[in-house]
ModelCIF file with pLDDT and N, C-alpha, C, O atoms, coordinates in Angstrom:
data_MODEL
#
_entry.id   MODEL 
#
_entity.id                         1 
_entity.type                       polymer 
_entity.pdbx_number_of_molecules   1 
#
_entity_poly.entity_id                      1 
_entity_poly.type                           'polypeptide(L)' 
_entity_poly.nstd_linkage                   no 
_entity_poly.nstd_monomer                   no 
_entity_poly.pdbx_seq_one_letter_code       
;(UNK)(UNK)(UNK)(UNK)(UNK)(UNK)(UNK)(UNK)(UNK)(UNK)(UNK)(UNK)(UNK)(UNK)(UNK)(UNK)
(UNK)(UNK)(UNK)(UNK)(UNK)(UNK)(UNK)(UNK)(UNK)(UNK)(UNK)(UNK)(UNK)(UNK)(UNK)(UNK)
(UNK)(UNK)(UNK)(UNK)(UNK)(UNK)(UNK)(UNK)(UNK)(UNK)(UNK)
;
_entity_poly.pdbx_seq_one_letter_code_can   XXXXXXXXXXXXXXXXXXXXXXXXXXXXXXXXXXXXXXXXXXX 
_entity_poly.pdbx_strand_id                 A 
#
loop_
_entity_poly_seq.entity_id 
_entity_poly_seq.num 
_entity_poly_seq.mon_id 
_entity_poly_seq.hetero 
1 1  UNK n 
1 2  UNK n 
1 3  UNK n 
1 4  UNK n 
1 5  UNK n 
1 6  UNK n 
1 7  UNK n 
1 8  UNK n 
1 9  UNK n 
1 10 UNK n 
1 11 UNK n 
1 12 UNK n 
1 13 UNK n 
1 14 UNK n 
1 15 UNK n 
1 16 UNK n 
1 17 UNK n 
1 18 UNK n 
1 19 UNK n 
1 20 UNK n 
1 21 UNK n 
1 22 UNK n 
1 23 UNK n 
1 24 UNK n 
1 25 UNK n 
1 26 UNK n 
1 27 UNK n 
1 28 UNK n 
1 29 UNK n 
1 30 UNK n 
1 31 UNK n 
1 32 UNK n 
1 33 UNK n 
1 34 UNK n 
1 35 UNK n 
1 36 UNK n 
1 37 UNK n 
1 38 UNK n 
1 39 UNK n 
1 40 UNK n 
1 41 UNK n 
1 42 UNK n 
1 43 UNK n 
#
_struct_asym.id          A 
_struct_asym.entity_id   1 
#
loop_
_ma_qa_metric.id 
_ma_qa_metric.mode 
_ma_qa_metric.name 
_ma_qa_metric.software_group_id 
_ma_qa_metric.type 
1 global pLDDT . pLDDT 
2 local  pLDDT . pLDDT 
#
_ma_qa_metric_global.metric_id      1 
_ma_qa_metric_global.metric_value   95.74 
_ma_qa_metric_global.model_id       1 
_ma_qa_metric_global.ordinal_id     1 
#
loop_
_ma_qa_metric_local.label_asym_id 
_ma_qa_metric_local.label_comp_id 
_ma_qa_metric_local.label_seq_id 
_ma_qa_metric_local.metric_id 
_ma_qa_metric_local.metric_value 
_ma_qa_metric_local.model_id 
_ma_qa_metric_local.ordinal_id 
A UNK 1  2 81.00 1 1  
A UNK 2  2 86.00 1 2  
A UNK 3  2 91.00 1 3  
A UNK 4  2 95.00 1 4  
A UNK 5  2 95.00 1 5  
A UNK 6  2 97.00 1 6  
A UNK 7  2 97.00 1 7  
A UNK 8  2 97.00 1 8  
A UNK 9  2 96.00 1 9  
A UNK 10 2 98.00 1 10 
A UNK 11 2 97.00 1 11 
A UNK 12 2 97.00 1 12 
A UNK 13 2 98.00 1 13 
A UNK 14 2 98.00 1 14 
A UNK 15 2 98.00 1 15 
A UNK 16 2 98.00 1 16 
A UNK 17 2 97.00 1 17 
A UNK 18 2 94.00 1 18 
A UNK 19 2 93.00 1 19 
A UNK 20 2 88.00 1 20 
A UNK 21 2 90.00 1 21 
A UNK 22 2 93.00 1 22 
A UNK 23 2 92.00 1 23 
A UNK 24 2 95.00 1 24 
A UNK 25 2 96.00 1 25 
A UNK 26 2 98.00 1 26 
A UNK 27 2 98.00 1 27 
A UNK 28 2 98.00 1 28 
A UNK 29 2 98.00 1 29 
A UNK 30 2 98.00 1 30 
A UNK 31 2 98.00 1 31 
A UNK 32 2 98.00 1 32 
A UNK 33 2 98.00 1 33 
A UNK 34 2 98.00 1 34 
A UNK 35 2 96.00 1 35 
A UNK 36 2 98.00 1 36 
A UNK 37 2 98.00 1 37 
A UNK 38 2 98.00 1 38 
A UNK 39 2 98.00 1 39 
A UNK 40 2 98.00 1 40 
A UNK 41 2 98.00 1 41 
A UNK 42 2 97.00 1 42 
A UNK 43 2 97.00 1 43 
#
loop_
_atom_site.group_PDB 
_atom_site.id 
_atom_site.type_symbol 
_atom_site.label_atom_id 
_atom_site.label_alt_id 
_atom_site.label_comp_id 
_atom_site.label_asym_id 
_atom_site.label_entity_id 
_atom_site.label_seq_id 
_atom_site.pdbx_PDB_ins_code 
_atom_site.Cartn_x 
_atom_site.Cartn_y 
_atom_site.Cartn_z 
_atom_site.occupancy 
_atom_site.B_iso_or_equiv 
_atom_site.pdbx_formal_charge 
_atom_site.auth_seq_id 
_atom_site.auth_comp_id 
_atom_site.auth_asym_id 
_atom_site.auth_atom_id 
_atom_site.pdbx_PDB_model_num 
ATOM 1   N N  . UNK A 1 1  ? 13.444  -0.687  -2.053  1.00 81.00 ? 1  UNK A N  1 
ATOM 2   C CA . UNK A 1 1  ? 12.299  -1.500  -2.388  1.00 81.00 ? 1  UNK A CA 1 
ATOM 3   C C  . UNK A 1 1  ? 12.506  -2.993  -2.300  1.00 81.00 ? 1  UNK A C  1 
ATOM 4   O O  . UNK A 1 1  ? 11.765  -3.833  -2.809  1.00 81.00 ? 1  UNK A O  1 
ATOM 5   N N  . UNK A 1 2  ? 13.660  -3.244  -1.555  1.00 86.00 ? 2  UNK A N  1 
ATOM 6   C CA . UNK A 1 2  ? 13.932  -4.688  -1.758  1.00 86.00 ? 2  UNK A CA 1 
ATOM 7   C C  . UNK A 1 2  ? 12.949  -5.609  -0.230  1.00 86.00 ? 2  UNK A C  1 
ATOM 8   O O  . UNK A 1 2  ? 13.015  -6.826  -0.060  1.00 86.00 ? 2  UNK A O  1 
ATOM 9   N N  . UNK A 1 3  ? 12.341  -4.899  0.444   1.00 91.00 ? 3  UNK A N  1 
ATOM 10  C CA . UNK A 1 3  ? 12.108  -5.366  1.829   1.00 91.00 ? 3  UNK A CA 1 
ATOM 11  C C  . UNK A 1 3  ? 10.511  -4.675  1.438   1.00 91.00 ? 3  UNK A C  1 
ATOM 12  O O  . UNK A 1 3  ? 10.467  -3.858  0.518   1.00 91.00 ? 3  UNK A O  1 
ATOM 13  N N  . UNK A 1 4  ? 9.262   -5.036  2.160   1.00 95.00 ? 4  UNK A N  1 
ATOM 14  C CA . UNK A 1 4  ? 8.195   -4.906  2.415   1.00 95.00 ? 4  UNK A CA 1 
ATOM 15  C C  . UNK A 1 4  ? 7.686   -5.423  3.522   1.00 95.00 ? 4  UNK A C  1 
ATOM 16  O O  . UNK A 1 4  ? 8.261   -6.200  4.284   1.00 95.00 ? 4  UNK A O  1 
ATOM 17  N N  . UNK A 1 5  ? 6.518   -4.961  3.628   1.00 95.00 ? 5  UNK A N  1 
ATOM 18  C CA . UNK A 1 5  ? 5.832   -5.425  4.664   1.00 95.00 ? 5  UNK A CA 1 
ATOM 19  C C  . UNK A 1 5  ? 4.838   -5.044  4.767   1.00 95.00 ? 5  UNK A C  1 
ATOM 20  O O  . UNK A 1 5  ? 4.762   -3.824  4.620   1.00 95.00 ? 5  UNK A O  1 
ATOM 21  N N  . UNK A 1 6  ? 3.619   -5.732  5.045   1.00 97.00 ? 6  UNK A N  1 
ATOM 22  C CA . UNK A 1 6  ? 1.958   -5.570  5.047   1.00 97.00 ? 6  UNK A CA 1 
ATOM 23  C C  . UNK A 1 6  ? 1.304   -5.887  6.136   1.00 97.00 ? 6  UNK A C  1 
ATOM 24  O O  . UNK A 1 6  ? 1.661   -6.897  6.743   1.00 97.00 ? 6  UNK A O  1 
ATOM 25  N N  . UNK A 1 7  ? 0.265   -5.139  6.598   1.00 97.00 ? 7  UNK A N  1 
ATOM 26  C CA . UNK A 1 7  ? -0.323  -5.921  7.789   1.00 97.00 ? 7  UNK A CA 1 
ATOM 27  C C  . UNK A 1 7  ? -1.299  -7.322  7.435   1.00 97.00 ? 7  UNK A C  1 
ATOM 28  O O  . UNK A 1 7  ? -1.093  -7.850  6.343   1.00 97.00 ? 7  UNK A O  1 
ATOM 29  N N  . UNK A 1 8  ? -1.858  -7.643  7.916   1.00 97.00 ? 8  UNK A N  1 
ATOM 30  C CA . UNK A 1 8  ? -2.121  -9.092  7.707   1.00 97.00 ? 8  UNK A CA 1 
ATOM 31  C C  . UNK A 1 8  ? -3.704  -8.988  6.972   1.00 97.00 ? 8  UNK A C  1 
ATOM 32  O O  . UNK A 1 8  ? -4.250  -9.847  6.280   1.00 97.00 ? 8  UNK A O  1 
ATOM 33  N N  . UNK A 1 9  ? -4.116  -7.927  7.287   1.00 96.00 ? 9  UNK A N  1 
ATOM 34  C CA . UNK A 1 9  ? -5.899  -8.262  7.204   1.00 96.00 ? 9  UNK A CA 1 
ATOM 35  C C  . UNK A 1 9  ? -5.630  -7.150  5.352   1.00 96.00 ? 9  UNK A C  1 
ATOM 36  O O  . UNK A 1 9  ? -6.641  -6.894  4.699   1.00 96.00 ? 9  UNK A O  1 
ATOM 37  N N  . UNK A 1 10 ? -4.421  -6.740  4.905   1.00 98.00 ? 10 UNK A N  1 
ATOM 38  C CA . UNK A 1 10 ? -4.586  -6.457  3.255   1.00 98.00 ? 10 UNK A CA 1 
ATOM 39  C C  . UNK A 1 10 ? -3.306  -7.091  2.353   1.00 98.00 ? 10 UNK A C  1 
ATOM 40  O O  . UNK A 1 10 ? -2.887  -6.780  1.238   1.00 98.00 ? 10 UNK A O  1 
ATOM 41  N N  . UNK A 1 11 ? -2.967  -7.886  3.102   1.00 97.00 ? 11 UNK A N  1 
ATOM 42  C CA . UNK A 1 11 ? -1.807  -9.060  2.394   1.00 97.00 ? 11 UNK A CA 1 
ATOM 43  C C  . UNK A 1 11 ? -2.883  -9.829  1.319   1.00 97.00 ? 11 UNK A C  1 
ATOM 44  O O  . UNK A 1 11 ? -4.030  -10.251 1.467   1.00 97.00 ? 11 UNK A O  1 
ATOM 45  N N  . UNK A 1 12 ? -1.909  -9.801  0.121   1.00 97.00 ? 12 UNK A N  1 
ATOM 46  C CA . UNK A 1 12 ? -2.210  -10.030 -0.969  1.00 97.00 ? 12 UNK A CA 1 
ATOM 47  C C  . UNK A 1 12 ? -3.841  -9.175  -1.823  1.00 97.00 ? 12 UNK A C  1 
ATOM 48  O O  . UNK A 1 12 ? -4.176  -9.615  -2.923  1.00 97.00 ? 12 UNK A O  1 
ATOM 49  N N  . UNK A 1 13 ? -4.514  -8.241  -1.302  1.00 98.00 ? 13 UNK A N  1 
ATOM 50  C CA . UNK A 1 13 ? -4.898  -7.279  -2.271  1.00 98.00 ? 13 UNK A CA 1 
ATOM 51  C C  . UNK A 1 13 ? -4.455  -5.909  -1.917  1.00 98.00 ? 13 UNK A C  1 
ATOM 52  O O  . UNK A 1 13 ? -5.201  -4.996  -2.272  1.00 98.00 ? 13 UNK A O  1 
ATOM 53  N N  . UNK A 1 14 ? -3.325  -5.597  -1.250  1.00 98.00 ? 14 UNK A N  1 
ATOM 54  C CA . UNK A 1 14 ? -2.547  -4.392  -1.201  1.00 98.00 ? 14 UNK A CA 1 
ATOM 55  C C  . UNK A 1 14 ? -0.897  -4.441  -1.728  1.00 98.00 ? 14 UNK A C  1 
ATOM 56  O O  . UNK A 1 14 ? -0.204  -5.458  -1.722  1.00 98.00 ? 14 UNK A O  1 
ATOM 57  N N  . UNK A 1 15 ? -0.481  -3.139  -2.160  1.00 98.00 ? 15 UNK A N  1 
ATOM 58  C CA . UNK A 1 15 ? 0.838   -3.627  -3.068  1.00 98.00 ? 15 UNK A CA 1 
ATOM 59  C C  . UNK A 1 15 ? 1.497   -2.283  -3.053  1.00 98.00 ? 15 UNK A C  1 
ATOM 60  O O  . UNK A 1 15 ? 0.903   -1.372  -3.630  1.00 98.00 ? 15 UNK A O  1 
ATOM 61  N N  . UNK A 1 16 ? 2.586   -2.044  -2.503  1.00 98.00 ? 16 UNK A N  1 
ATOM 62  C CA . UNK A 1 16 ? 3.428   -1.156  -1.848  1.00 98.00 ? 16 UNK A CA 1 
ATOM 63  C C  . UNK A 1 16 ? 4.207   -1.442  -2.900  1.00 98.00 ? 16 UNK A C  1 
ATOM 64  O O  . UNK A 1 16 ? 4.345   -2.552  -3.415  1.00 98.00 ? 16 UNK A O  1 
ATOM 65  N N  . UNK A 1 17 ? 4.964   0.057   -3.373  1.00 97.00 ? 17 UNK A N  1 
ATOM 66  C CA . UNK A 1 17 ? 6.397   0.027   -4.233  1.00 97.00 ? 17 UNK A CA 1 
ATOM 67  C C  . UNK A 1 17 ? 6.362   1.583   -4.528  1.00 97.00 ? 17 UNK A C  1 
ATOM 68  O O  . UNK A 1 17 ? 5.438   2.396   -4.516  1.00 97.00 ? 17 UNK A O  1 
ATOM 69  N N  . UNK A 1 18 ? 7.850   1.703   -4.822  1.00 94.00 ? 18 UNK A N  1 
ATOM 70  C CA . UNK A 1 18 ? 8.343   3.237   -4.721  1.00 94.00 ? 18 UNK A CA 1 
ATOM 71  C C  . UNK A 1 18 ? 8.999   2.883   -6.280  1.00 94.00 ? 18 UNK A C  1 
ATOM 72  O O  . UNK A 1 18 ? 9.331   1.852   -6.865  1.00 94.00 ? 18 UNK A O  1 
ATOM 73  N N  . UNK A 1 19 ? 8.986   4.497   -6.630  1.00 93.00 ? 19 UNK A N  1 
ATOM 74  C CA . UNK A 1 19 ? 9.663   5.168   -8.100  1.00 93.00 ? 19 UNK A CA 1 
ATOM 75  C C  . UNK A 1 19 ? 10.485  6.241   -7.032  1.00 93.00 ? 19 UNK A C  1 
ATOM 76  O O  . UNK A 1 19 ? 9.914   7.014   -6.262  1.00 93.00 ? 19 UNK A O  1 
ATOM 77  N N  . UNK A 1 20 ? 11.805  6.104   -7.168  1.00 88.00 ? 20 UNK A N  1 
ATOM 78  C CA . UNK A 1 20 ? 13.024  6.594   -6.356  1.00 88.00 ? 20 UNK A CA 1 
ATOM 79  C C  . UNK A 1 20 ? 13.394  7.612   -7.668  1.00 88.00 ? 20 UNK A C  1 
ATOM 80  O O  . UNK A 1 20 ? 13.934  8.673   -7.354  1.00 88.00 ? 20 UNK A O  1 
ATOM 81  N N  . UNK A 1 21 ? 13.198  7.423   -8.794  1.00 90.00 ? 21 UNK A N  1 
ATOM 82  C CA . UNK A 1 21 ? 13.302  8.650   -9.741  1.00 90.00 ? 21 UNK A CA 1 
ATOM 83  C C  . UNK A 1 21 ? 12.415  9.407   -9.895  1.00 90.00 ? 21 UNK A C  1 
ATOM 84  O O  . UNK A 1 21 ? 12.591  10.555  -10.303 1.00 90.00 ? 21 UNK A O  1 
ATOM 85  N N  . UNK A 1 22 ? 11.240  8.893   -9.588  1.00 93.00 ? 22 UNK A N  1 
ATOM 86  C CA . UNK A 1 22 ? 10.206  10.231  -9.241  1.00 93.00 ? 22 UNK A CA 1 
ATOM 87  C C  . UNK A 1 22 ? 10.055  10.767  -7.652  1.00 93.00 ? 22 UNK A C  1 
ATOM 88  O O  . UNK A 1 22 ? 9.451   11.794  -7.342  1.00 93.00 ? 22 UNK A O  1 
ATOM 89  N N  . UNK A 1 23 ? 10.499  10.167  -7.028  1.00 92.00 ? 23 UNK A N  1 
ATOM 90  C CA . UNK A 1 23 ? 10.352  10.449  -5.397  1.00 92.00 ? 23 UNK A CA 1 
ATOM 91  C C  . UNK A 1 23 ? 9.067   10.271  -5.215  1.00 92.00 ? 23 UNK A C  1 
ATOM 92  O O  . UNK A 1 23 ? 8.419   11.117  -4.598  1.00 92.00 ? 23 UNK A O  1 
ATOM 93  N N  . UNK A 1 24 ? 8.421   9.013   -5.778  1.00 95.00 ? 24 UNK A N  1 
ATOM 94  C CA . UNK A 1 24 ? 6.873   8.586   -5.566  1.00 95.00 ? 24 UNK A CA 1 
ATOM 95  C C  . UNK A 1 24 ? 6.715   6.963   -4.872  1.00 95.00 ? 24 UNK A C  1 
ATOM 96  O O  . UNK A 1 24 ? 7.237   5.886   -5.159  1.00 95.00 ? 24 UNK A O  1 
ATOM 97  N N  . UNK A 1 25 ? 5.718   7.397   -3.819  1.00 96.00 ? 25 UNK A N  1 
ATOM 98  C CA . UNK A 1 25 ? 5.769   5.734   -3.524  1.00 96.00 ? 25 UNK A CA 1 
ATOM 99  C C  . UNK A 1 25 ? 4.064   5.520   -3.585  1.00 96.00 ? 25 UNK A C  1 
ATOM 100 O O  . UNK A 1 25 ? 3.117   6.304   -3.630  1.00 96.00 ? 25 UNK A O  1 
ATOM 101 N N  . UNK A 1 26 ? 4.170   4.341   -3.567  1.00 98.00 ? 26 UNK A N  1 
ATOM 102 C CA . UNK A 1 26 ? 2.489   3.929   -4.094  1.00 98.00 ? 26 UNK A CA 1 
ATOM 103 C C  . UNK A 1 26 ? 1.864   3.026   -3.455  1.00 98.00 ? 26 UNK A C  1 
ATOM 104 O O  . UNK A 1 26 ? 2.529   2.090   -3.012  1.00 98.00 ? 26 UNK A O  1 
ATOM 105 N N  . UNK A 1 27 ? 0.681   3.054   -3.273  1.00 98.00 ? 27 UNK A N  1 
ATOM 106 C CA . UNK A 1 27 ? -0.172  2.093   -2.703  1.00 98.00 ? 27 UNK A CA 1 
ATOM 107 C C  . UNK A 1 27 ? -1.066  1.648   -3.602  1.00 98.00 ? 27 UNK A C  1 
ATOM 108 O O  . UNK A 1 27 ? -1.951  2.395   -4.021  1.00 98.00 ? 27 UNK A O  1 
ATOM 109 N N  . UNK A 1 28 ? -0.921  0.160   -4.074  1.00 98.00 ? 28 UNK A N  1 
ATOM 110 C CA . UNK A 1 28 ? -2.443  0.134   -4.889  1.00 98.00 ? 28 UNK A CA 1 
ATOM 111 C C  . UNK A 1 28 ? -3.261  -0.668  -4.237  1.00 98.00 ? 28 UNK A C  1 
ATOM 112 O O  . UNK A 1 28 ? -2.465  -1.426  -3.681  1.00 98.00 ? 28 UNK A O  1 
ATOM 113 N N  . UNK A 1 29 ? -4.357  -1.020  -3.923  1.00 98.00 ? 29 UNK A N  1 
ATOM 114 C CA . UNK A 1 29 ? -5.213  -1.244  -3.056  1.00 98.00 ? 29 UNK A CA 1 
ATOM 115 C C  . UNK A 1 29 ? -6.676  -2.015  -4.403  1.00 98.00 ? 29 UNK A C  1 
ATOM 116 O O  . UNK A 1 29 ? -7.425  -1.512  -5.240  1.00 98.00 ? 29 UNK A O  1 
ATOM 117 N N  . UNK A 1 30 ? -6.414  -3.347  -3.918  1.00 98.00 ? 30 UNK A N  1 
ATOM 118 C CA . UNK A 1 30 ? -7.512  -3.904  -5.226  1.00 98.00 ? 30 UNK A CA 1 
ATOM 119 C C  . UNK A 1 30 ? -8.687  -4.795  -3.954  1.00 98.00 ? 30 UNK A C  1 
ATOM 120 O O  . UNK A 1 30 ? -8.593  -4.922  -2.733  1.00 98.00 ? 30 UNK A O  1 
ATOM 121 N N  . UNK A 1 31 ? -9.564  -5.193  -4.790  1.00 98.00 ? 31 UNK A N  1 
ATOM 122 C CA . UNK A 1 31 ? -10.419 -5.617  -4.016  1.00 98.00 ? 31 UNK A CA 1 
ATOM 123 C C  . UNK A 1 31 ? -11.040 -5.198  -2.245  1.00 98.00 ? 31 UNK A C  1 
ATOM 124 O O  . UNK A 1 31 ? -11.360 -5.759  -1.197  1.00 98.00 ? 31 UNK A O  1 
ATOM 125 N N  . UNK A 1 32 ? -10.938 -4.056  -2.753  1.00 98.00 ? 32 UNK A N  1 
ATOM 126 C CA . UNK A 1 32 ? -11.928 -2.905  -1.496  1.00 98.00 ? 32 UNK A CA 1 
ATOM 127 C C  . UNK A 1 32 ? -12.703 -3.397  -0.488  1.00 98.00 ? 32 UNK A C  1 
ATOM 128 O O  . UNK A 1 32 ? -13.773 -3.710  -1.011  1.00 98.00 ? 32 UNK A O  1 
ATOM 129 N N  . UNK A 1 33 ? -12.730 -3.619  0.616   1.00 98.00 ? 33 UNK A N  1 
ATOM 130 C CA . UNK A 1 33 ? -13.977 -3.912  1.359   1.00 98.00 ? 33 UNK A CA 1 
ATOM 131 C C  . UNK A 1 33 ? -14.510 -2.262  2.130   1.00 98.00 ? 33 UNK A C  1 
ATOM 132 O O  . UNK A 1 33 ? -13.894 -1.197  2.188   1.00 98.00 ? 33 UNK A O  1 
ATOM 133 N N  . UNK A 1 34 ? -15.616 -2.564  2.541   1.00 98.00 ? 34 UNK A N  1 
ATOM 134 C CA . UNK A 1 34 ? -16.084 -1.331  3.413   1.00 98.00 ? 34 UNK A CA 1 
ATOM 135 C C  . UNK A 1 34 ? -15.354 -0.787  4.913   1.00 98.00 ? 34 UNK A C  1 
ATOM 136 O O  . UNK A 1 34 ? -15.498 0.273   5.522   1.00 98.00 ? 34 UNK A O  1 
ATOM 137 N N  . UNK A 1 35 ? -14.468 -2.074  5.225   1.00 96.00 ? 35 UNK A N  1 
ATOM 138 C CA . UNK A 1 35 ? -13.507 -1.673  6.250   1.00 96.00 ? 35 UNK A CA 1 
ATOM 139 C C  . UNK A 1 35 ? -12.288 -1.324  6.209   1.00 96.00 ? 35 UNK A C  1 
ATOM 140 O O  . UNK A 1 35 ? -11.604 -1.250  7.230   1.00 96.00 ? 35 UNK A O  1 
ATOM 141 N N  . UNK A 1 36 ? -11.795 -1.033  4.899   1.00 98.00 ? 36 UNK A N  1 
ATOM 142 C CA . UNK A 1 36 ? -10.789 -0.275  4.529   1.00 98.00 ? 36 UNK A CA 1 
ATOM 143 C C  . UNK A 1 36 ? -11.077 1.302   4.500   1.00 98.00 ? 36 UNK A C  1 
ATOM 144 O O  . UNK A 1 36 ? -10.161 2.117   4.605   1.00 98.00 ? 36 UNK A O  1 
ATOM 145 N N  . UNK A 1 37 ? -12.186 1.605   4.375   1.00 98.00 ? 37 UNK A N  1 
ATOM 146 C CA . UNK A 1 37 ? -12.765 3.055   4.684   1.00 98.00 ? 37 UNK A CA 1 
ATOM 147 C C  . UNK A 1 37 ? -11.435 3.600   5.794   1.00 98.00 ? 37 UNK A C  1 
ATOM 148 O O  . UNK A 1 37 ? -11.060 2.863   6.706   1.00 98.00 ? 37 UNK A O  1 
ATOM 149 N N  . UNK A 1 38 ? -10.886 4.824   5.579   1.00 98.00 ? 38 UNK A N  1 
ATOM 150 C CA . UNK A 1 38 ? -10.177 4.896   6.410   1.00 98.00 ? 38 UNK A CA 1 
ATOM 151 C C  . UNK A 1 38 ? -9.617  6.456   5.854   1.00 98.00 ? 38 UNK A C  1 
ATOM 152 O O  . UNK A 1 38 ? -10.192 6.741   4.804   1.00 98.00 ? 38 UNK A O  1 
ATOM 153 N N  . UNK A 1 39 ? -8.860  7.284   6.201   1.00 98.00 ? 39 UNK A N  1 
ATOM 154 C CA . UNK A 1 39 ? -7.898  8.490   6.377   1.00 98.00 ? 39 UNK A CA 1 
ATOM 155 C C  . UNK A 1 39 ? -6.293  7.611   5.969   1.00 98.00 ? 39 UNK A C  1 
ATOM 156 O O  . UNK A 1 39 ? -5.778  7.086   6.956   1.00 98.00 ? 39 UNK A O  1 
ATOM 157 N N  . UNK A 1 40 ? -5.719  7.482   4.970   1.00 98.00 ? 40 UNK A N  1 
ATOM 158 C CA . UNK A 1 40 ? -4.479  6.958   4.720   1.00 98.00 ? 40 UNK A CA 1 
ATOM 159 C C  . UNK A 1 40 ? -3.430  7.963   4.806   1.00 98.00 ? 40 UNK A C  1 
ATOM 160 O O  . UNK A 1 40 ? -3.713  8.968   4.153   1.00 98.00 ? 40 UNK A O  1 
ATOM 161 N N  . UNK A 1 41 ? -2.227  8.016   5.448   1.00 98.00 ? 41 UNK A N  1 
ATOM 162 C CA . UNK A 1 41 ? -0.955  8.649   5.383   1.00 98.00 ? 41 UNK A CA 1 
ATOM 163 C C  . UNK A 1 41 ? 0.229   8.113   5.324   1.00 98.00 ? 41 UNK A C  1 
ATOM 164 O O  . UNK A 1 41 ? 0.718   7.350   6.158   1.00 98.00 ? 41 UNK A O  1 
ATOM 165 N N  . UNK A 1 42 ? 0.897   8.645   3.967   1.00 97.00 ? 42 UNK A N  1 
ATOM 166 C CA . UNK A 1 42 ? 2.500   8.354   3.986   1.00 97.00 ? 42 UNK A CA 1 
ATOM 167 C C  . UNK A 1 42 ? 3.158   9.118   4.804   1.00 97.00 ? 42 UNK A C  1 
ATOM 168 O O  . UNK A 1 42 ? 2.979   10.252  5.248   1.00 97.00 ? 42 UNK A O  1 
ATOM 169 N N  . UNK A 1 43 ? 4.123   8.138   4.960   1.00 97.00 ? 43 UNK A N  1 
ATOM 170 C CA . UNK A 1 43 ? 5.200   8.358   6.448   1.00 97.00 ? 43 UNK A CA 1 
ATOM 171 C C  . UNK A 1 43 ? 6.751   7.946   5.571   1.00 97.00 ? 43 UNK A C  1 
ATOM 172 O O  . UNK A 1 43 ? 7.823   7.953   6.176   1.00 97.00 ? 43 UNK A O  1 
#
């Protein structure tokens, strides 16, 4: 978790980070527009 990276058009209202003791990683996603509408998958 020491490295990130965002694409440009959800830099700064998107926020990536992992729980390595739960084997969970997260996306939180604030301030929504209608073009975020989308099918999301972790990789």
């Amino acid at each position: 978790g020491v490295n990130t990276y965002y694409a440009d058009d959800v830099k700064g209202r998107f926020t990536i980070s992992r729980d390595n003791a739960k084997n969970t990683v997260y996306l939180q996603m604030n301030s929504l527009k209608p073009e975020d509408t989308a099918v999301y998958y972790c990789a």
